[in-house]
C-alpha atoms as a PDB file:
ATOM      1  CA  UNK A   1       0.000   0.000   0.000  1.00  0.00           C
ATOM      2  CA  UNK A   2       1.589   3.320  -1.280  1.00  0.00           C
ATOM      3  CA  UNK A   3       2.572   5.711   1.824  1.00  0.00           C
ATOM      4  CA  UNK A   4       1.118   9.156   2.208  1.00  0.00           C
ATOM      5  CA  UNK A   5       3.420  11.883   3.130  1.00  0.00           C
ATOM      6  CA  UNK A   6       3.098  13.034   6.473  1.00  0.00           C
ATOM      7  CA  UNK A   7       3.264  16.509   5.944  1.00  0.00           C
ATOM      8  CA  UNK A   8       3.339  18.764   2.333  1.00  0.00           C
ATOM      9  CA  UNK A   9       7.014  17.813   1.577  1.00  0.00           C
ATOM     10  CA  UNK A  10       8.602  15.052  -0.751  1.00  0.00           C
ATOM     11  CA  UNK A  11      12.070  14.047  -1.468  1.00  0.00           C
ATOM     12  CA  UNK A  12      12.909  13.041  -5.139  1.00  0.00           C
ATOM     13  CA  UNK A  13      16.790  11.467  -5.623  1.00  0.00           C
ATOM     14  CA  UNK A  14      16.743  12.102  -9.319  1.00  0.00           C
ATOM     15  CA  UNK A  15      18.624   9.973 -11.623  1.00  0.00           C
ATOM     16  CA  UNK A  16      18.707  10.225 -15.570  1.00  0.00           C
ATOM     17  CA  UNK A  17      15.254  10.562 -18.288  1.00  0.00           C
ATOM     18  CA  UNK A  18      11.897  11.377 -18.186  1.00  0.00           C
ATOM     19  CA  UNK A  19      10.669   9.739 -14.812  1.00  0.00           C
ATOM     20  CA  UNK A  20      11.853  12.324 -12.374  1.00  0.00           C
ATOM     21  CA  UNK A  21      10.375  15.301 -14.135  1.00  0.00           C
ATOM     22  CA  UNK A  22       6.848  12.890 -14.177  1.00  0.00           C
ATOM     23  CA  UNK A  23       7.167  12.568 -10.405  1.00  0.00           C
ATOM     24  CA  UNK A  24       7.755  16.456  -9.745  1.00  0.00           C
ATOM     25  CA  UNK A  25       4.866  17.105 -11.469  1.00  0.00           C
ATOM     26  CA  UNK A  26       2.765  14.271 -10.177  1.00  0.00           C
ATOM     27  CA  UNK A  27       4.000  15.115  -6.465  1.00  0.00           C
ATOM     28  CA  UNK A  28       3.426  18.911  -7.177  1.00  0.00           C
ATOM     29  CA  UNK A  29      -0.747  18.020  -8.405  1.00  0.00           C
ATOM     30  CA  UNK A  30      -1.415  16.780  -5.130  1.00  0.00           C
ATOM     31  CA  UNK A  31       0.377  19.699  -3.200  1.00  0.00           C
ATOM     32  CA  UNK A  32       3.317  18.576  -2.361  1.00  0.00           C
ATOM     33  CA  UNK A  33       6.200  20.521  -2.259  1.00  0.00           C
ATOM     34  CA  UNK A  34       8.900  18.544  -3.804  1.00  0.00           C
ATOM     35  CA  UNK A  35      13.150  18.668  -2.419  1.00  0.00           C
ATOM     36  CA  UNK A  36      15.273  17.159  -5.161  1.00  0.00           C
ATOM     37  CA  UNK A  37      18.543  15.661  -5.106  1.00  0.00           C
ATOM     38  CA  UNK A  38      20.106  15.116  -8.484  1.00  0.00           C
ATOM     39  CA  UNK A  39      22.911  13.744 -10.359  1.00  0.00           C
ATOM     40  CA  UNK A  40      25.569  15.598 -12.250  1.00  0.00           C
ATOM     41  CA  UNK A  41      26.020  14.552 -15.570  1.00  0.00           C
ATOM     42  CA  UNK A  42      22.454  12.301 -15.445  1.00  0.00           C
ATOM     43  CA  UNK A  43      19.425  14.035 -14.583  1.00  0.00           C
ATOM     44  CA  UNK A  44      17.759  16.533 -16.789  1.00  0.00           C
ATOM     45  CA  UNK A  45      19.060  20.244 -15.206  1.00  0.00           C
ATOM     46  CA  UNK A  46      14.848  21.028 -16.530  1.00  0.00           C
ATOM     47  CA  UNK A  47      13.736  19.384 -13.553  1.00  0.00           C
ATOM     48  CA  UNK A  48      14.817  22.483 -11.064  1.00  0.00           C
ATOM     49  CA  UNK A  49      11.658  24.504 -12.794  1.00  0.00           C
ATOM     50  CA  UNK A  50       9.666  22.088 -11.449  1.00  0.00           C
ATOM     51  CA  UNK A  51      11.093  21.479  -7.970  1.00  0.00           C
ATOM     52  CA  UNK A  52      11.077  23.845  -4.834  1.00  0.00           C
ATOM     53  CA  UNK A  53      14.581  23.022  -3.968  1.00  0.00           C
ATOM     54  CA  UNK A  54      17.389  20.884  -5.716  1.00  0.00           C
ATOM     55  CA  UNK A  55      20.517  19.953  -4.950  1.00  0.00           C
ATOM     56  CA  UNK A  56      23.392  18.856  -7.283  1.00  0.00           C
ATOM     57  CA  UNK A  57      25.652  15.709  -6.336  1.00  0.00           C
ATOM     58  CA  UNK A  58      27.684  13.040  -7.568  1.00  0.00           C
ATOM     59  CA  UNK A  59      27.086   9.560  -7.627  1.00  0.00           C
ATOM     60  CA  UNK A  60      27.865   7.940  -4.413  1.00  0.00           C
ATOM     61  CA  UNK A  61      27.622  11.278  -2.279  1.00  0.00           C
ATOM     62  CA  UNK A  62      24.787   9.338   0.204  1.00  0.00           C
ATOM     63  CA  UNK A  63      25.698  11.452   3.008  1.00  0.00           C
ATOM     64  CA  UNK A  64      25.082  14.877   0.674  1.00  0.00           C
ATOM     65  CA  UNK A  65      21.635  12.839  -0.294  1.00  0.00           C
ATOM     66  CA  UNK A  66      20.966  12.883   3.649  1.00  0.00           C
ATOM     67  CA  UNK A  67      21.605  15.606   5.071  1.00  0.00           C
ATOM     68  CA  UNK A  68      19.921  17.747   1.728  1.00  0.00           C
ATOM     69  CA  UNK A  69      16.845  16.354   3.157  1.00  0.00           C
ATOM     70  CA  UNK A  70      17.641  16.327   6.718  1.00  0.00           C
ATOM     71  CA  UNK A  71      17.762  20.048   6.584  1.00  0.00           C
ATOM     72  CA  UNK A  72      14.779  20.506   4.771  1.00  0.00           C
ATOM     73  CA  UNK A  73      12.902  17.593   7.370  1.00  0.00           C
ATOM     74  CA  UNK A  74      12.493  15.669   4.640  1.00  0.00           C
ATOM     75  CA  UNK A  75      10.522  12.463   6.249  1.00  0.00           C
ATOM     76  CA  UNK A  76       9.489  10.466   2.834  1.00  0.00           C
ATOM     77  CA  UNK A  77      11.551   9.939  -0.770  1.00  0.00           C
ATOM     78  CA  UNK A  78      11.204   8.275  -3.831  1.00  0.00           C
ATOM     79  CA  UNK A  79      14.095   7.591  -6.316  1.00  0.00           C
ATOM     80  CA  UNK A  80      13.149   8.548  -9.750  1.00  0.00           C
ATOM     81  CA  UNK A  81      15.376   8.013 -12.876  1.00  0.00           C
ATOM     82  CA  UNK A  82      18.316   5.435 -13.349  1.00  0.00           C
ATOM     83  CA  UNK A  83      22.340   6.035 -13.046  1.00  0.00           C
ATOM     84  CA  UNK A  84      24.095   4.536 -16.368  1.00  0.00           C
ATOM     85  CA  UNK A  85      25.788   1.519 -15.033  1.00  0.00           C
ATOM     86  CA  UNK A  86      29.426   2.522 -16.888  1.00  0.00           C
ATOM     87  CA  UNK A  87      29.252   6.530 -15.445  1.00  0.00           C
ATOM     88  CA  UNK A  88      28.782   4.775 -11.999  1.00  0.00           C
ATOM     89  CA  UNK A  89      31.417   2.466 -12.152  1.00  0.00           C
ATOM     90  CA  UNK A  90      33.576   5.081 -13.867  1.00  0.00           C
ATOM     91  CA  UNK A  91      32.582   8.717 -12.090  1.00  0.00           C
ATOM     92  CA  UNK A  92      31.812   8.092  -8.470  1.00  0.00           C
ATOM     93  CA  UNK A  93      32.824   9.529  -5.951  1.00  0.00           C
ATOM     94  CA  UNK A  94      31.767   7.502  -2.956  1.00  0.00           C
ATOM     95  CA  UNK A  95      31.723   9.710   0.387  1.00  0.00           C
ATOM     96  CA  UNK A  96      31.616   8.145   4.036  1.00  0.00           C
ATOM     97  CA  UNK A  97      27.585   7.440   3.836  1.00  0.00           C
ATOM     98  CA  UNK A  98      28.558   5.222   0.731  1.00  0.00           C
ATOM     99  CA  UNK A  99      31.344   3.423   2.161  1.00  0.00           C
ATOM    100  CA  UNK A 100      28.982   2.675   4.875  1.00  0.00           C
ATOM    101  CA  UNK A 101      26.685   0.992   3.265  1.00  0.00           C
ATOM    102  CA  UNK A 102      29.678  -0.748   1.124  1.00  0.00           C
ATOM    103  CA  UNK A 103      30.683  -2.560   3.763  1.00  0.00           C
ATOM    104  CA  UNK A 104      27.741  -4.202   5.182  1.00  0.00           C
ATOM    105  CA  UNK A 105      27.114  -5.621   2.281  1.00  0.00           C
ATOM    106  CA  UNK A 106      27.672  -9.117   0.736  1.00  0.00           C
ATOM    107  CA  UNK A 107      26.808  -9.108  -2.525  1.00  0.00           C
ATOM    108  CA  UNK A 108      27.309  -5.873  -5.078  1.00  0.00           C
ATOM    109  CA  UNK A 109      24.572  -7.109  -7.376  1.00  0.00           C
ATOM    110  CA  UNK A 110      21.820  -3.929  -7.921  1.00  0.00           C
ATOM    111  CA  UNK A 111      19.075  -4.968  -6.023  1.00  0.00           C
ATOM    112  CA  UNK A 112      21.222  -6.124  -2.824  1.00  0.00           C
ATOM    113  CA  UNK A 113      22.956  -2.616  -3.084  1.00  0.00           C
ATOM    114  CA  UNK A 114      19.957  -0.714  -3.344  1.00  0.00           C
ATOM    115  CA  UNK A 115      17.814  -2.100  -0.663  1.00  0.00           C
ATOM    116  CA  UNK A 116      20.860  -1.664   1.341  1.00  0.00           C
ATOM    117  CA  UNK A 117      20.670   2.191   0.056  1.00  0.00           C
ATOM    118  CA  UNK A 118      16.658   2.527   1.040  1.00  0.00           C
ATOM    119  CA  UNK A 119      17.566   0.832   4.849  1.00  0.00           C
ATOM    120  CA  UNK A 120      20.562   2.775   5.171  1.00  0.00           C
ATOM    121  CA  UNK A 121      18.212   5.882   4.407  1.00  0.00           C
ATOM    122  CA  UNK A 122      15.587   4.864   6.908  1.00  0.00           C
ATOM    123  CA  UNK A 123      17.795   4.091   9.769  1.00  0.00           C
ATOM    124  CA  UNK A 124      18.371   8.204   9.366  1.00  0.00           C
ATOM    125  CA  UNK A 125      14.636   8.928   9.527  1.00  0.00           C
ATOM    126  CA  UNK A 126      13.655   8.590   5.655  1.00  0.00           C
ATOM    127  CA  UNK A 127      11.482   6.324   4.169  1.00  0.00           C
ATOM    128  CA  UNK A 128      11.889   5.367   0.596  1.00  0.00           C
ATOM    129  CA  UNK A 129       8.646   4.892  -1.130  1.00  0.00           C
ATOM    130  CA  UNK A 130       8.078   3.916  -5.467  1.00  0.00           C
ATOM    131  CA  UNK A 131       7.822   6.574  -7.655  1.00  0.00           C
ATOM    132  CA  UNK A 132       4.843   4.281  -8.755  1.00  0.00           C
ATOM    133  CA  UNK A 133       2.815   5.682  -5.618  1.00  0.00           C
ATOM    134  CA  UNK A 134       2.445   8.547  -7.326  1.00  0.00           C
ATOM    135  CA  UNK A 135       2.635   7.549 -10.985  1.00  0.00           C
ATOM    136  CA  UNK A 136       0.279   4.695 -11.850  1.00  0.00           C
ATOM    137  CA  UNK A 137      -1.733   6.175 -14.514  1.00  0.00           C
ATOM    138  CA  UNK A 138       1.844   5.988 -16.613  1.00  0.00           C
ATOM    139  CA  UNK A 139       2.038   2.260 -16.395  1.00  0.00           C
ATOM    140  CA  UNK A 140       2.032   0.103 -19.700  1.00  0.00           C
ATOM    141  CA  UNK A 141      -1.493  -1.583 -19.725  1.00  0.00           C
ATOM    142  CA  UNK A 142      -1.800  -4.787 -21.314  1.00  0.00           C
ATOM    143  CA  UNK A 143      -2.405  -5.866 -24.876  1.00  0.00           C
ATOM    144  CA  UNK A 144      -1.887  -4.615 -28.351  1.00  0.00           C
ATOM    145  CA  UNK A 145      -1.012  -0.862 -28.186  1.00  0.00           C
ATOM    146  CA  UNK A 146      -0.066   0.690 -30.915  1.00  0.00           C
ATOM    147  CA  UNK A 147       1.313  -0.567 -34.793  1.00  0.00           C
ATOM    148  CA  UNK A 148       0.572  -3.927 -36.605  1.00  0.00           C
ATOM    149  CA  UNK A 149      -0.895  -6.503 -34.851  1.00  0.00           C
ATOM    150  CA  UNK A 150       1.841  -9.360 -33.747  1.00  0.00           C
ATOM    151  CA  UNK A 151       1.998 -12.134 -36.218  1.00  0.00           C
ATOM    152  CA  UNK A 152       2.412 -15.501 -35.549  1.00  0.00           C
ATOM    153  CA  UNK A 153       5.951 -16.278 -35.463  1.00  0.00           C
ATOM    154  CA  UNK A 154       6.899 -12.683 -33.630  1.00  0.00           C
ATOM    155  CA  UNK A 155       4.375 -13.691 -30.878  1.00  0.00           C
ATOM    156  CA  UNK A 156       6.776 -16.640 -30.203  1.00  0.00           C
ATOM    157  CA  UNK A 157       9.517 -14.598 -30.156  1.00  0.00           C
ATOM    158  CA  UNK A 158       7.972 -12.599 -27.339  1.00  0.00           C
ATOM    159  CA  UNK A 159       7.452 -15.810 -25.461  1.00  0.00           C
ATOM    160  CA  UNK A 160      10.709 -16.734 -25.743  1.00  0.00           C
ATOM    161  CA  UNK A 161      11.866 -13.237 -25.023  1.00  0.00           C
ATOM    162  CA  UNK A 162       9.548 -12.998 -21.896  1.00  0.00           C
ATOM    163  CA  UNK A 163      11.050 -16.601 -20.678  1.00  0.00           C
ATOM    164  CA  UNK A 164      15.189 -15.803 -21.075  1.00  0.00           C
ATOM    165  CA  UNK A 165      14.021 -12.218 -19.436  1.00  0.00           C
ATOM    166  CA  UNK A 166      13.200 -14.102 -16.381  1.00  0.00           C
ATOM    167  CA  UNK A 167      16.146 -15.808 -16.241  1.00  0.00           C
ATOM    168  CA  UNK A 168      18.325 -12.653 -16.782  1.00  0.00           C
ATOM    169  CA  UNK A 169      16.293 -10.989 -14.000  1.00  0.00           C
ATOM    170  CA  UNK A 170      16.813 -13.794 -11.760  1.00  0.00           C
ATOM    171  CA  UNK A 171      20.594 -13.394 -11.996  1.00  0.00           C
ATOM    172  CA  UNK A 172      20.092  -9.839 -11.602  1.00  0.00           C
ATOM    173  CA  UNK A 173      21.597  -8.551 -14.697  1.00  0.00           C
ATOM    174  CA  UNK A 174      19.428  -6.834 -16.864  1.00  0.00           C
ATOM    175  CA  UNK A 175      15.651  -6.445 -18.247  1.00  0.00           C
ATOM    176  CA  UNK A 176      15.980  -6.229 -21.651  1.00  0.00           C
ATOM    177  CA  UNK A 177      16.190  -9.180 -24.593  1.00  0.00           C
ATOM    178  CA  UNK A 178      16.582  -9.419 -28.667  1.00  0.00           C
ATOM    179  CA  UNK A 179      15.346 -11.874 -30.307  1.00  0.00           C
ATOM    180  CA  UNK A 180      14.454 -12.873 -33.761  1.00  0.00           C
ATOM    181  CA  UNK A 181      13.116 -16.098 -34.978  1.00  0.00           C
ATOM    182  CA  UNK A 182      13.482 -18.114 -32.185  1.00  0.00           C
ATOM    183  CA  UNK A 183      17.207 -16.940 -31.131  1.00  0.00           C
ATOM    184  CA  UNK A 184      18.628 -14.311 -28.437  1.00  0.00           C
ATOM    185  CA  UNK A 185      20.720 -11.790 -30.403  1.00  0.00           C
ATOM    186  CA  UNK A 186      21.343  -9.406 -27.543  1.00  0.00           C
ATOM    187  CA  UNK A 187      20.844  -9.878 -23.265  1.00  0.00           C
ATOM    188  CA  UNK A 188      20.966  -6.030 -21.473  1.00  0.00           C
ATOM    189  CA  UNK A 189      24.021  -6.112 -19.022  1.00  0.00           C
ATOM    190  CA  UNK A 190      26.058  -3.288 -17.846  1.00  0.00           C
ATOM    191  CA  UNK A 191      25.434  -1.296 -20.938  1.00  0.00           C
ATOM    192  CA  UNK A 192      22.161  -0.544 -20.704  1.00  0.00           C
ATOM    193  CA  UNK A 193      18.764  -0.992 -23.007  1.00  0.00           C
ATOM    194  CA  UNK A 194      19.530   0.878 -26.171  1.00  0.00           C
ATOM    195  CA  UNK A 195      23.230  -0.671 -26.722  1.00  0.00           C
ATOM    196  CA  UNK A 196      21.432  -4.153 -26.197  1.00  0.00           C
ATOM    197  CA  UNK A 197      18.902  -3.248 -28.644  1.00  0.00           C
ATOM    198  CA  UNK A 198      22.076  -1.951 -31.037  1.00  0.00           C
ATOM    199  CA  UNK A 199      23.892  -5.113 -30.503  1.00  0.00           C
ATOM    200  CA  UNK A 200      21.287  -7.664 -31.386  1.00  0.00           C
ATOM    201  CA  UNK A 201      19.842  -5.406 -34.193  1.00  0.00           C
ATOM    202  CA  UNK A 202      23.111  -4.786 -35.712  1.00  0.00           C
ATOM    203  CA  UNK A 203      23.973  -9.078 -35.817  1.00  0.00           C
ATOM    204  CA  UNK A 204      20.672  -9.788 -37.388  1.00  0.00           C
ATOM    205  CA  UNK A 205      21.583  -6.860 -40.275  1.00  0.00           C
ATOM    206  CA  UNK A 206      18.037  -7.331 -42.372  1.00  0.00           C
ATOM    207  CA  UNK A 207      16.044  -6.077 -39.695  1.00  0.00           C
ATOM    208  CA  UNK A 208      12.668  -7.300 -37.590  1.00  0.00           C
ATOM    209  CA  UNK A 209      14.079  -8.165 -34.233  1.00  0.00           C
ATOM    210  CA  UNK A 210      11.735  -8.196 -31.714  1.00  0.00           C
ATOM    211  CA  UNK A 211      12.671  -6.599 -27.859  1.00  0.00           C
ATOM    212  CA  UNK A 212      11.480  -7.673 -25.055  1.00  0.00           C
ATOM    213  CA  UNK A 213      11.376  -5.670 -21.874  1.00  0.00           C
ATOM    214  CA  UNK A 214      10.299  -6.503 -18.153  1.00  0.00           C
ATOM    215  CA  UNK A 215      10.717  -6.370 -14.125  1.00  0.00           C
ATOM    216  CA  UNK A 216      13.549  -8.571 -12.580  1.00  0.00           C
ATOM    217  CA  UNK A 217      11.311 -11.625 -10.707  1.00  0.00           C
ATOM    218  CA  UNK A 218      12.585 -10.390  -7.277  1.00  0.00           C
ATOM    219  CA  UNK A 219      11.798  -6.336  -8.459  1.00  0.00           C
ATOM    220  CA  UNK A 220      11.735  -4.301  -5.757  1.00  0.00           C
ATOM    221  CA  UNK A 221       9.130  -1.880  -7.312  1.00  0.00           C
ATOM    222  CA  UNK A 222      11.022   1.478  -5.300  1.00  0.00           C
ATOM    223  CA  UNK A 223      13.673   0.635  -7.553  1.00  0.00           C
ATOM    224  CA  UNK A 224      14.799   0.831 -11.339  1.00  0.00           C
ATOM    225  CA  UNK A 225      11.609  -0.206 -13.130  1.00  0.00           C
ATOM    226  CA  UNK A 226      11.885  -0.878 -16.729  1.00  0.00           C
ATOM    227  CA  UNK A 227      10.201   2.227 -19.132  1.00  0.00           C
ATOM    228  CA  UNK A 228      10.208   2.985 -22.737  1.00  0.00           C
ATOM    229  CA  UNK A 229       9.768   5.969 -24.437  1.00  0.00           C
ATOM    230  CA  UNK A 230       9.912   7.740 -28.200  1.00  0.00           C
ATOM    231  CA  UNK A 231      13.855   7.326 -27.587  1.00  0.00           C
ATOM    232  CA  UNK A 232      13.168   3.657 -27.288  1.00  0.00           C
ATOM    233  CA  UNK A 233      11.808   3.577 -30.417  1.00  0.00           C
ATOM    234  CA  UNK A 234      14.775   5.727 -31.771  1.00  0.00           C
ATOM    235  CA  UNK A 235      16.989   3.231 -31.607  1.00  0.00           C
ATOM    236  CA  UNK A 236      14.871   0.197 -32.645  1.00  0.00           C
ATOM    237  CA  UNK A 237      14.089   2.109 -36.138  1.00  0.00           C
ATOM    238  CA  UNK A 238      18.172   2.334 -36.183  1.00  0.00           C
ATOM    239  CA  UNK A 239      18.514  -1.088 -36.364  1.00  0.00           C
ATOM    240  CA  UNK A 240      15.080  -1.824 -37.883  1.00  0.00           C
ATOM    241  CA  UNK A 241      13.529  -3.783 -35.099  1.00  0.00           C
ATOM    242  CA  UNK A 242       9.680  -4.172 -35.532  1.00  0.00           C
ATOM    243  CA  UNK A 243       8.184  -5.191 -32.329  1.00  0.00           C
ATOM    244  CA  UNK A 244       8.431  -3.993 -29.018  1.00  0.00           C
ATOM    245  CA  UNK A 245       6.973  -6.116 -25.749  1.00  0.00           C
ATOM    246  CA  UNK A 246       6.560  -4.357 -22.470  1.00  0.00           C
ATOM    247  CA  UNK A 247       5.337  -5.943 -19.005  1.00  0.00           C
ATOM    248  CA  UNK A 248       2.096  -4.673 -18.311  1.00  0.00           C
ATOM    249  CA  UNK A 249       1.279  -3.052 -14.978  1.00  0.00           C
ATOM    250  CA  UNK A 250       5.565  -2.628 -14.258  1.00  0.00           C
ATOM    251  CA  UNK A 251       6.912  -1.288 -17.195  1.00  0.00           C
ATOM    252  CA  UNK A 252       6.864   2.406 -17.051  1.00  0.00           C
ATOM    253  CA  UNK A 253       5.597   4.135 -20.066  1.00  0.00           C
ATOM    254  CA  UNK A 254       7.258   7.709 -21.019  1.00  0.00           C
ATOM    255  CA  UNK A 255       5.994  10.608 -23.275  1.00  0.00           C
ATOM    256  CA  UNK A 256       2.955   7.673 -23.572  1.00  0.00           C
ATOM    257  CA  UNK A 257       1.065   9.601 -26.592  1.00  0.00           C
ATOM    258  CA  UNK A 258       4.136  10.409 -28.129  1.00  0.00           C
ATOM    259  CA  UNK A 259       5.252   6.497 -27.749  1.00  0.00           C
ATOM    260  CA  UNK A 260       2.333   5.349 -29.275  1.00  0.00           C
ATOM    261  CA  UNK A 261       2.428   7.735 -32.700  1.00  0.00           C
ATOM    262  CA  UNK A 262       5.411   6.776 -33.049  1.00  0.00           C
ATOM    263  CA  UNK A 263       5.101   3.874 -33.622  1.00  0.00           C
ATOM    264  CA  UNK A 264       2.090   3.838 -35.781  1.00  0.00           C
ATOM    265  CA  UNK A 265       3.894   6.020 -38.006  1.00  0.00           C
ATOM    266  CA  UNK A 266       7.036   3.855 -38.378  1.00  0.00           C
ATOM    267  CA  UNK A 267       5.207   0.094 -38.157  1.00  0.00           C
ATOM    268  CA  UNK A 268       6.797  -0.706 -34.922  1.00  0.00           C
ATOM    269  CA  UNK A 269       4.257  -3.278 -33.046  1.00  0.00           C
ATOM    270  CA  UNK A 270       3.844  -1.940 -28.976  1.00  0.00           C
ATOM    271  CA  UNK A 271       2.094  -4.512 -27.076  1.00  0.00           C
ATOM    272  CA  UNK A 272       1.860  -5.292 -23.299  1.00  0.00           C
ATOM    273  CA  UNK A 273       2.228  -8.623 -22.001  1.00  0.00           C
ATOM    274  CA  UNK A 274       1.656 -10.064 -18.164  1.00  0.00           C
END
């Protein structure tokens, strides 16, 4: 059950895209006032016209992230917006909060490191809640969305997509798969989405892959939920890829009109999928 705010005041720890601008203004409809953290060289310098307060850091400054919000009694916080896995490894700069939280932990895989993040966070007083609390209208709903309807063989490629996509999410790796005609051109690791999408596009060369998007089994919905936008779609027309399948009810769907003309226009297939 989503948490309401205690008072009129939110926290936002922006990362990169669309999502944390969505939240501001989501937060800001039901009159909250809304204290943002964000990260150089990632988030979108836009969202401080729609904040009441931001603060600039870099990644792995937690105790920056704390005591922004500490000063402004910050009680509640959602993170909106991911950190590109290569900046992170190559541009932070963690602080004492961060090496902290380093060393309790056992494993460095994304979702161990981030629920140690959100407990970290609340042992100082500040619950992390999903941007989702606020957001749900922006979900992907489920079924044929926008473009040609699937045909036979790329609806089997979604099933297979949707089945190796568990098993990358189980090992905590990534959310994203390519496939065409029954084989996996590209798994999402470090790299991120779009390069996966590049790399298994760019192998099959004549075009028509079909991606496949959706939550890690064990998602902690708080954290790095999958979304697609128009620049989603970008990069499929670069490598002519024709269908793209979301999870429905946790895939997070930016600049949604925009997302679905676009791919009426170019012949891209959108569907959601349980």
């Amino acid at each position: 059950m989503a948490l309401v705010p205690q008072d009129s005041r939110i926290g936002l720890i922006a990362g990169n895209g669309q999502l944390p601008l969505l939240f501001a203004r989501a937060a800001k409809a039901r009159g909250l006032e809304v204290v943002a953290v964000a990260h150089r060289g990632e988030t979108d310098p836009a969202l401080a016209s729609e904040v009441a307060s931001l603060t600039w850091v870099r990644v792995g400054q937690v105790n920056r992230i704390q005591k922004a919000f500490q000063a402004m009694a910050v009680k509640q916080a959602a993170m909106a917006g991911g950190i590109g896995r290569v900046k992170a490894l190559k541009d932070a700069r963690p602080d004492l909060g961060a090496m902290r939280i380093i060393s309790r932990l056992r494993s460095f895989r994304d979702d161990s490191l981030l629920r140690a993040v959100a407990a970290d966070f609340e042992s100082r007083g500040i619950t992390i809640i999903a941007p989702t609390d606020f957001l749900g209208e922006v979900l992907c709903p489920e079924g044929h969305l926008a473009g040609p309807p699937l045909r036979s063989a790329q609806a089997q490629d979604v099933a297979l997509g949707r089945e190796v996509a568990v098993l990358l999410g189980q090992a905590d790796v990534g959310q994203t798969v390519v496939v065409h005609q029954g084989h996996v051109l590209a798994l999402e690791a470090v790299e991120g989405t779009d390069e996966a999408i590049r790399r298994g596009g760019r192998l099959l060369g004549a075009g028509g892959a079909v991606v496949v998007k959706r939550c890690k089994p064990q998602q902690d919905l708080r954290f790095d939920l999958p979304a697609a936008g128009p620049r989603t779609l970008e990069v499929m027309k670069e490598v002519g890829a024709k269908v793209l399948a979301l999870e429905a009810g946790r895939t997070v769907l930016l600049d949604a009109p925009e997302l679905f003309a676009g791919a009426r226009a170019a012949g891209i297939t959108l569907v959601g999928v349980p």
